[in-house]
PDB file of N, CA and C in Angstrom:
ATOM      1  N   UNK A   1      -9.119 -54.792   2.856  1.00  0.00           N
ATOM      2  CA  UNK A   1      -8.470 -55.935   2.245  1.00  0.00           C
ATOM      3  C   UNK A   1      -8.800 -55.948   0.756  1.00  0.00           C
ATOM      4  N   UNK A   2      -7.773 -56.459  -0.235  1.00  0.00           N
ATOM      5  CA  UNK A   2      -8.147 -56.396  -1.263  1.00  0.00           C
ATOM      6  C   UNK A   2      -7.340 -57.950  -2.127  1.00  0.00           C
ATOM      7  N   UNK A   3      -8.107 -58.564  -2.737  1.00  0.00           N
ATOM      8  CA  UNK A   3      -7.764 -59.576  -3.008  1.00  0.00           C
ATOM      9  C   UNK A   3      -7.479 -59.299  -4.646  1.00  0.00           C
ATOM     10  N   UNK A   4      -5.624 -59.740  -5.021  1.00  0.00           N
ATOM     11  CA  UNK A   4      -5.558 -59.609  -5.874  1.00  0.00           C
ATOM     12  C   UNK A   4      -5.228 -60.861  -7.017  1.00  0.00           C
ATOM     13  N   UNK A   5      -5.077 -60.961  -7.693  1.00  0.00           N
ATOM     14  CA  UNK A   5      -4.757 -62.017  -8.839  1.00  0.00           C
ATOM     15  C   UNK A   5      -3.323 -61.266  -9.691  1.00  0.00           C
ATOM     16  N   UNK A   6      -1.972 -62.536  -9.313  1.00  0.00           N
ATOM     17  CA  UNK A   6      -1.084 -61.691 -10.050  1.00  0.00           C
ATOM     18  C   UNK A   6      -0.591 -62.337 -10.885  1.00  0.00           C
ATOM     19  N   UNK A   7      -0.420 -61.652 -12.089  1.00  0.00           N
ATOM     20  CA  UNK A   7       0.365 -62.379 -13.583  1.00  0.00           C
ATOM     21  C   UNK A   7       1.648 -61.389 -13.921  1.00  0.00           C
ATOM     22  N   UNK A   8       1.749 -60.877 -13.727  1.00  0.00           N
ATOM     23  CA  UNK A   8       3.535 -60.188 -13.556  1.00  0.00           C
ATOM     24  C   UNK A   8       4.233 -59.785 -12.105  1.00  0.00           C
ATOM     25  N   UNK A   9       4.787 -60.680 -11.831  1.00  0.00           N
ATOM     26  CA  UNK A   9       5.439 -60.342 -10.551  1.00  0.00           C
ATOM     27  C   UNK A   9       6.076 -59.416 -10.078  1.00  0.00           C
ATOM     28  N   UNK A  10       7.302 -59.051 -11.330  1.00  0.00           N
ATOM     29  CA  UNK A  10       7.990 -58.458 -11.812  1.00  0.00           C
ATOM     30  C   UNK A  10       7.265 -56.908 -11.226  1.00  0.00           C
ATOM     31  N   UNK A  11       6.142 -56.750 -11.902  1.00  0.00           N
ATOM     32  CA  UNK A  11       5.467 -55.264 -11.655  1.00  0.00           C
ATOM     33  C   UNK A  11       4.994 -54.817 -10.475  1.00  0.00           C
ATOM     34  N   UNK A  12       4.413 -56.243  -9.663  1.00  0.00           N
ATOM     35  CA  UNK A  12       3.640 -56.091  -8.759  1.00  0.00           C
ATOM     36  C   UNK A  12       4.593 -55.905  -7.499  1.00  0.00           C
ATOM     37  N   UNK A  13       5.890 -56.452  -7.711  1.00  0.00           N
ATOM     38  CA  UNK A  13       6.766 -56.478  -6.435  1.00  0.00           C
ATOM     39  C   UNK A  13       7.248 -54.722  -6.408  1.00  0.00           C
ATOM     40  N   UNK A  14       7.519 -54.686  -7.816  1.00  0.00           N
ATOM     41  CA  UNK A  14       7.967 -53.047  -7.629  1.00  0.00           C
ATOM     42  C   UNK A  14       7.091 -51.671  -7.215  1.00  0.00           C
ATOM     43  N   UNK A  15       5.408 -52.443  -7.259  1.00  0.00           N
ATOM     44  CA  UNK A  15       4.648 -51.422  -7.045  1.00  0.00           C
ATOM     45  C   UNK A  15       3.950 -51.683  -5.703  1.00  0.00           C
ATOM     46  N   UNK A  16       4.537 -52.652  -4.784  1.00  0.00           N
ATOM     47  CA  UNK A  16       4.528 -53.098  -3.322  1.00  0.00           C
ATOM     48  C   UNK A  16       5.922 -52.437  -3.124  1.00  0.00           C
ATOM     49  N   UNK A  17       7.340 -52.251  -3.387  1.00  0.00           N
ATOM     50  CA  UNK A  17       8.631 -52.130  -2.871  1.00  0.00           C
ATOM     51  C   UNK A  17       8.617 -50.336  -2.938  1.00  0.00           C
ATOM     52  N   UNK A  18       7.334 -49.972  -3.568  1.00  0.00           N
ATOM     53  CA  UNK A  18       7.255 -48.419  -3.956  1.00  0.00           C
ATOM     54  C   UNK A  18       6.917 -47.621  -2.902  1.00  0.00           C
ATOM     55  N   UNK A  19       5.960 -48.523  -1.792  1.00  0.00           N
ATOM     56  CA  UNK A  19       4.704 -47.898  -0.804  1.00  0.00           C
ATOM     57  C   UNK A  19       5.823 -47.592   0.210  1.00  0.00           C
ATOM     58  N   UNK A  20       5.264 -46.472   0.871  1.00  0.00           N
ATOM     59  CA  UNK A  20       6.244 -46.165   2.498  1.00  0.00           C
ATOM     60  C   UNK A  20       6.388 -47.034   3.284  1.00  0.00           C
ATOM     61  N   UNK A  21       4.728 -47.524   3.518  1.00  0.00           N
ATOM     62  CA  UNK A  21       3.987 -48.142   5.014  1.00  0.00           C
ATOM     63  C   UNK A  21       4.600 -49.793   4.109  1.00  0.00           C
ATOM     64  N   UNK A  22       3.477 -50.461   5.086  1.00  0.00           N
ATOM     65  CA  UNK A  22       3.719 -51.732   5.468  1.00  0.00           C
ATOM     66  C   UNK A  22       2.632 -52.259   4.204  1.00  0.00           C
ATOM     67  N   UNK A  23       2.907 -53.380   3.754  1.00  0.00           N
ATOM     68  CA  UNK A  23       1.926 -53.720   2.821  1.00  0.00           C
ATOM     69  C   UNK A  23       1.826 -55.804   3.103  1.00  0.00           C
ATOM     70  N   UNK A  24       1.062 -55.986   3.842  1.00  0.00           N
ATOM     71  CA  UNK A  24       0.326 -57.123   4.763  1.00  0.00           C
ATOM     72  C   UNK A  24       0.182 -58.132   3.469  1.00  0.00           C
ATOM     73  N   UNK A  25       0.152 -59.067   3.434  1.00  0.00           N
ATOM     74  CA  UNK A  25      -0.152 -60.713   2.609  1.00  0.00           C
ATOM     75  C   UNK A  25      -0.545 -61.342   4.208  1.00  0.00           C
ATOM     76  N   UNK A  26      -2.105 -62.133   3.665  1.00  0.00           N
ATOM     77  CA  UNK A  26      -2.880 -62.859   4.610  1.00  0.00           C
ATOM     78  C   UNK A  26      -2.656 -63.736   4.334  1.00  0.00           C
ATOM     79  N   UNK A  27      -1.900 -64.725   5.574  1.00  0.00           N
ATOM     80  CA  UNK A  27      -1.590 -66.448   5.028  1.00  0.00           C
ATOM     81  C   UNK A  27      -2.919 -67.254   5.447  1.00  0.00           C
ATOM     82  N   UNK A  28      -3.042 -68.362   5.440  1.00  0.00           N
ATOM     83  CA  UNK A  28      -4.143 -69.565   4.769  1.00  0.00           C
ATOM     84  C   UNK A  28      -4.967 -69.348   6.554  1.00  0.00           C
ATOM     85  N   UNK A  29      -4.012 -68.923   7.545  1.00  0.00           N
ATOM     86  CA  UNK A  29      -4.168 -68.887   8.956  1.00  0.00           C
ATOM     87  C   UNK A  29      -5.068 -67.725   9.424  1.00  0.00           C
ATOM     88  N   UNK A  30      -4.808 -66.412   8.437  1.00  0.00           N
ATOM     89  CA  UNK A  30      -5.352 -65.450   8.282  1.00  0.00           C
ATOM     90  C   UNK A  30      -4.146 -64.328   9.206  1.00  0.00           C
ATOM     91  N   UNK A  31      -2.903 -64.551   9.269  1.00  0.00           N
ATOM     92  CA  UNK A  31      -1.605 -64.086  10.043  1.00  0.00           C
ATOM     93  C   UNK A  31      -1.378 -63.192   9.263  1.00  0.00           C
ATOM     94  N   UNK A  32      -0.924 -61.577   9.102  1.00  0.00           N
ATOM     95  CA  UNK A  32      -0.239 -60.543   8.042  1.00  0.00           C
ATOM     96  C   UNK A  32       0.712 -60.658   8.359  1.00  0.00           C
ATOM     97  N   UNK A  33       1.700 -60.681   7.414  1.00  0.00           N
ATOM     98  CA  UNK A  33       3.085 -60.686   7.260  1.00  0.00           C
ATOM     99  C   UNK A  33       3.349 -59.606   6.136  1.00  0.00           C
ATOM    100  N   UNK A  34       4.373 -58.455   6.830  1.00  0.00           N
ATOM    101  CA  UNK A  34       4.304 -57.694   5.913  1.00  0.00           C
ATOM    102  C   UNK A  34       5.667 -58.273   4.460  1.00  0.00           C
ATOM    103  N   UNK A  35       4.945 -57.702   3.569  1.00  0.00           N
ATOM    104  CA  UNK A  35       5.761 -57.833   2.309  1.00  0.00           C
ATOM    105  C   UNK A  35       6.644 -56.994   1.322  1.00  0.00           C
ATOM    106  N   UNK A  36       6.255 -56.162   2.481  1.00  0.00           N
ATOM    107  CA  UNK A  36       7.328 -54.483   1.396  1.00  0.00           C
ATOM    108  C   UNK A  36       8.592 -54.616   1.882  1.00  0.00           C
ATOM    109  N   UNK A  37       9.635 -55.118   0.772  1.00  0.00           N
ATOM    110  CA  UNK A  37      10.834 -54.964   1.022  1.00  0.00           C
ATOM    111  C   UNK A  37      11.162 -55.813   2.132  1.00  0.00           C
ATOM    112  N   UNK A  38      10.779 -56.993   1.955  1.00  0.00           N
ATOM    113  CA  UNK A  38      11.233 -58.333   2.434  1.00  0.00           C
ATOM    114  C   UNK A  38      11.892 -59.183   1.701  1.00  0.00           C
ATOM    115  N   UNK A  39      13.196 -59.148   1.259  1.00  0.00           N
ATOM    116  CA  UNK A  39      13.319 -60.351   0.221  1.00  0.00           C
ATOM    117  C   UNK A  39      13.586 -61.450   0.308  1.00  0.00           C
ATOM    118  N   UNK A  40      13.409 -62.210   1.393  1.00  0.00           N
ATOM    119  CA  UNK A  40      13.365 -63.896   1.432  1.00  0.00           C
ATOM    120  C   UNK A  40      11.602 -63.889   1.138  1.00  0.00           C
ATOM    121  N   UNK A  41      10.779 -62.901   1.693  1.00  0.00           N
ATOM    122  CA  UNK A  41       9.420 -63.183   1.465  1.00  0.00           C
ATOM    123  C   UNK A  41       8.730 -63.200  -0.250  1.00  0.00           C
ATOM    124  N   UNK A  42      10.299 -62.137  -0.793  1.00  0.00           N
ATOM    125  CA  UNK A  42       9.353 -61.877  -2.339  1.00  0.00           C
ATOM    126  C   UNK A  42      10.222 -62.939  -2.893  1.00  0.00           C
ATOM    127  N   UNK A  43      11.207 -63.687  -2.328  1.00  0.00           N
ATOM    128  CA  UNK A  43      11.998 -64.660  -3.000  1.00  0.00           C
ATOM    129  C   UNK A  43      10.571 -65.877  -3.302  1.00  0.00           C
ATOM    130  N   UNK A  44       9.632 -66.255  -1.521  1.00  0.00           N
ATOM    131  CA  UNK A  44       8.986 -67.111  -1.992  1.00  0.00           C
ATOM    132  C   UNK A  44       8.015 -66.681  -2.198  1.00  0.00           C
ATOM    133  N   UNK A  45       7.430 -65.955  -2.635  1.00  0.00           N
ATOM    134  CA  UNK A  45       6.523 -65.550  -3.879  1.00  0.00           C
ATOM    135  C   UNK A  45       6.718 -65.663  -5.272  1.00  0.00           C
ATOM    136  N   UNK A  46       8.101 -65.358  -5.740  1.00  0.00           N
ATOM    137  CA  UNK A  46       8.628 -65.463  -7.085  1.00  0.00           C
ATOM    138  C   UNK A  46       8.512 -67.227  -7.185  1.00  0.00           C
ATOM    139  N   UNK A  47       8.611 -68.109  -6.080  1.00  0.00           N
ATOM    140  CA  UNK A  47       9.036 -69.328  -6.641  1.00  0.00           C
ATOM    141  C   UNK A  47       7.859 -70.039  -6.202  1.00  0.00           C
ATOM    142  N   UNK A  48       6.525 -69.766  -5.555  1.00  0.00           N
ATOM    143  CA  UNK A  48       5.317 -70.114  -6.014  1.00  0.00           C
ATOM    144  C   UNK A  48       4.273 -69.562  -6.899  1.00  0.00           C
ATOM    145  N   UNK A  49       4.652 -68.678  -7.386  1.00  0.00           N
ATOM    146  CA  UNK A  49       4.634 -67.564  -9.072  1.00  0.00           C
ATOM    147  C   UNK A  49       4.949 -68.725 -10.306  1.00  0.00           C
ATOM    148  N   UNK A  50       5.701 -69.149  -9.692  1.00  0.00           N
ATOM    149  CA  UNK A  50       6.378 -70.185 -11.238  1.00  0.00           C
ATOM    150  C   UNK A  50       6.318 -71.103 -11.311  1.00  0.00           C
ATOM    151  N   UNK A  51       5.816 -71.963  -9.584  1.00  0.00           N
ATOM    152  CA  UNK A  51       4.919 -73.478  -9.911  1.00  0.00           C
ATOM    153  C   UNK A  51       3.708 -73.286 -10.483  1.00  0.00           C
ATOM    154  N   UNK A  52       2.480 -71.653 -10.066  1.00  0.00           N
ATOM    155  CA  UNK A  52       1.745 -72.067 -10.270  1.00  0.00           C
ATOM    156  C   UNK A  52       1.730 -71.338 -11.695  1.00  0.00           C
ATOM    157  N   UNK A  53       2.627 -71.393 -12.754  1.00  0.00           N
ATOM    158  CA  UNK A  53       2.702 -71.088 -13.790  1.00  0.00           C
ATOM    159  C   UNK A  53       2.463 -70.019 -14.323  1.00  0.00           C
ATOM    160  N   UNK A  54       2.854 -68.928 -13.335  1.00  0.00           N
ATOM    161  CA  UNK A  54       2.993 -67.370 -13.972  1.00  0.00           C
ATOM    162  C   UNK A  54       1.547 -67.060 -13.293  1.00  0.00           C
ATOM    163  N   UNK A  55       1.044 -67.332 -12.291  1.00  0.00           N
ATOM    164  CA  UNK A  55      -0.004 -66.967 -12.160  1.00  0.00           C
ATOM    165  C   UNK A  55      -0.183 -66.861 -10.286  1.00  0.00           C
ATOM    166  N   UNK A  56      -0.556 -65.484  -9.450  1.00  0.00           N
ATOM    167  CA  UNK A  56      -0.740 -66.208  -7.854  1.00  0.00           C
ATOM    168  C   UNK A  56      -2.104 -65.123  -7.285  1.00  0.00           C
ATOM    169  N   UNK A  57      -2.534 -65.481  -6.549  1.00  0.00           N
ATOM    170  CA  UNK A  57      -3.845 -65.219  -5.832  1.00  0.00           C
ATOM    171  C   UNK A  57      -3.521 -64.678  -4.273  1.00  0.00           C
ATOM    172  N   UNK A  58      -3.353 -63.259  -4.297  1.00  0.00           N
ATOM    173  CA  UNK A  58      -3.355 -63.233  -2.821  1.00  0.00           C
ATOM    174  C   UNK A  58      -4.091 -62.230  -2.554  1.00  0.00           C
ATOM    175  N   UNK A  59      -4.584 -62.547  -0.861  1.00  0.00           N
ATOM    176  CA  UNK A  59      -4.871 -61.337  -0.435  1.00  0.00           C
ATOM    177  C   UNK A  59      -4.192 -59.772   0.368  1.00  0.00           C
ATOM    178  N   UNK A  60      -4.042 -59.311   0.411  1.00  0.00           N
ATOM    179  CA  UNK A  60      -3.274 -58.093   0.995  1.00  0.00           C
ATOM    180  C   UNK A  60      -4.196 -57.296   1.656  1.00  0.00           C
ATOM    181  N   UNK A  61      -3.518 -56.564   2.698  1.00  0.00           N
ATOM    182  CA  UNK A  61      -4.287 -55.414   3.684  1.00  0.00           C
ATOM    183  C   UNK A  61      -3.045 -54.049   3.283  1.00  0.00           C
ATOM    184  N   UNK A  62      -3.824 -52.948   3.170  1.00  0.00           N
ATOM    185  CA  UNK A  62      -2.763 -52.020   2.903  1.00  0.00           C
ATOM    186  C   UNK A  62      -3.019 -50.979   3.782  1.00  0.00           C
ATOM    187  N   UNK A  63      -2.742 -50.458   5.276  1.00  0.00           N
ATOM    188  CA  UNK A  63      -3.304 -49.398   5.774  1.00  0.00           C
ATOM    189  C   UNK A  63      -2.594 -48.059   5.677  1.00  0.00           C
ATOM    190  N   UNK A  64      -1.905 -47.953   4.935  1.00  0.00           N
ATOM    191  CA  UNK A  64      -1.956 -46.410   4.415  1.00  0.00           C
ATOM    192  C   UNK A  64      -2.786 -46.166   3.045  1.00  0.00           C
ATOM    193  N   UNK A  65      -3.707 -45.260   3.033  1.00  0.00           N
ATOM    194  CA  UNK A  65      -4.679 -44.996   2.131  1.00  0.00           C
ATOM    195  C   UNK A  65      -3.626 -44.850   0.699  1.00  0.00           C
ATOM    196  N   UNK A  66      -2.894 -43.847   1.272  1.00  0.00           N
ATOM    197  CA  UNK A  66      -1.767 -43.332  -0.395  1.00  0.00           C
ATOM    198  C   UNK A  66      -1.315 -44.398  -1.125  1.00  0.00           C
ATOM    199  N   UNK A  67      -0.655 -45.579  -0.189  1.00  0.00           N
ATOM    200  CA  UNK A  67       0.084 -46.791  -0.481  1.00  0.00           C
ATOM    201  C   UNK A  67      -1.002 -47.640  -1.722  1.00  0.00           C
ATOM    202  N   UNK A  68      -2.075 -47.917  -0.678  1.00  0.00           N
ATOM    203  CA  UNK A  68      -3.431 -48.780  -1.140  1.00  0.00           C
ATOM    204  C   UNK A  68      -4.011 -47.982  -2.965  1.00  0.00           C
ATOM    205  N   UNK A  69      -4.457 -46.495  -2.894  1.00  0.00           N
ATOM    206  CA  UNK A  69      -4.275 -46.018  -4.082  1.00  0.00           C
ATOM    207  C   UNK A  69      -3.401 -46.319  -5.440  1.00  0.00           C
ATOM    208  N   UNK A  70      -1.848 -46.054  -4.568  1.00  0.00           N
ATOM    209  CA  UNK A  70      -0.722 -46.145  -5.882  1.00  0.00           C
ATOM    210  C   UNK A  70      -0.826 -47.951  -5.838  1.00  0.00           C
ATOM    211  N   UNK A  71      -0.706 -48.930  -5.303  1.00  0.00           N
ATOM    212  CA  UNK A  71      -1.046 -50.165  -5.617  1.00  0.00           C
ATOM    213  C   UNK A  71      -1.949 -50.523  -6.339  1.00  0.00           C
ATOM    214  N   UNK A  72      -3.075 -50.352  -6.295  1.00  0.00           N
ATOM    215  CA  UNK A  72      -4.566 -50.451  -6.521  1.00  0.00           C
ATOM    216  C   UNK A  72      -4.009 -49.736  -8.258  1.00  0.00           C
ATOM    217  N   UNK A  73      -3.900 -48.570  -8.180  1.00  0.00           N
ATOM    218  CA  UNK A  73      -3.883 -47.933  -9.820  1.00  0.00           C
ATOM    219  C   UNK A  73      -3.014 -48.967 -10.502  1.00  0.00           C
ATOM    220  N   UNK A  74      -1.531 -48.992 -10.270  1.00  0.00           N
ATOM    221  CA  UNK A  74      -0.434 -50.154 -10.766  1.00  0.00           C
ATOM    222  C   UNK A  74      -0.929 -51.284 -10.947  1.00  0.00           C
ATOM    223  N   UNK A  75      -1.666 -52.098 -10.297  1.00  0.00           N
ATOM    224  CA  UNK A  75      -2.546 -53.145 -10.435  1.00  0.00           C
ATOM    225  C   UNK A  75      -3.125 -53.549 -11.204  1.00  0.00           C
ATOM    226  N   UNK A  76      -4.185 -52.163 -11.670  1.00  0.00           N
ATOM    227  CA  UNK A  76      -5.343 -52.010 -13.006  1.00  0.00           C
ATOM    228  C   UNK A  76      -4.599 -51.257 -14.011  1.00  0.00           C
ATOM    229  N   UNK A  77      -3.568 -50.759 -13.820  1.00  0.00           N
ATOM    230  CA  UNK A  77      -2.786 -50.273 -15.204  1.00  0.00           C
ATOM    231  C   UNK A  77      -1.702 -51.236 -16.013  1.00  0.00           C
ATOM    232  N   UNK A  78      -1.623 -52.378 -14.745  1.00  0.00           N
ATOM    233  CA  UNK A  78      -1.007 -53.405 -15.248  1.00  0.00           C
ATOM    234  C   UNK A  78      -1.982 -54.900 -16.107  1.00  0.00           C
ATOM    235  N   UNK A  79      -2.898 -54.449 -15.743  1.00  0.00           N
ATOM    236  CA  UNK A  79      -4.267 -55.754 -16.328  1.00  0.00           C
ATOM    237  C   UNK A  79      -4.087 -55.949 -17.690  1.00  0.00           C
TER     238      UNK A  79
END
C-alpha cells in the first residue's frame, strides 16, 4: 500500500490509466475499488480534487510490481 498526496490530477490519472493491472483506491471502509480506467470513478475524484482545492489524499494498493514502479516514479517526478 502506498499512500499518496495528489496536487495534479491531470498527471496522476494518466499515470494510473498507463498501468496494465488493476490499480485499488482504499475507501474510509477499507473496500478496493479499482481505479484504472474507470471514468465515473476518476469523474469523482476530479470533483473532490476541486472541493478540496487542488489537493487529495489517497491510499492505493498496486499488485503488479511494474505498474507500482512506473506509478511510484510518475509520482516523484511529478513532486
Amino acid at each position: 500500500m502506498i499512500k499518496v498526496n495528489i496536487l495534479s490530477m491531470k498527471n496522476f490519472l494518466s499515470a494510473v490509466n498507463a498501468c496494465l493491472g488493476n490499480v485499488y483506491m482504499l475507501d474510509p471502509c477499507g473496500s478496493k475499488v479499482n481505479i484504472n480506467r474507470e471514468e465515473a470513478i476518476q469523474r469523482s475524484l476530479w470533483e473532490q480534487f476541486r472541493k478540496n482545492k487542488n489537493y487529495l489524499r489517497l491510499s492505493l494498493v498496486i499488485p503488479d510490481p511494474k505498474d507500482y514502479m512506473n506509478l511510484v516514479s510518475s509520482y516523484v517526478g511529478n513532486c
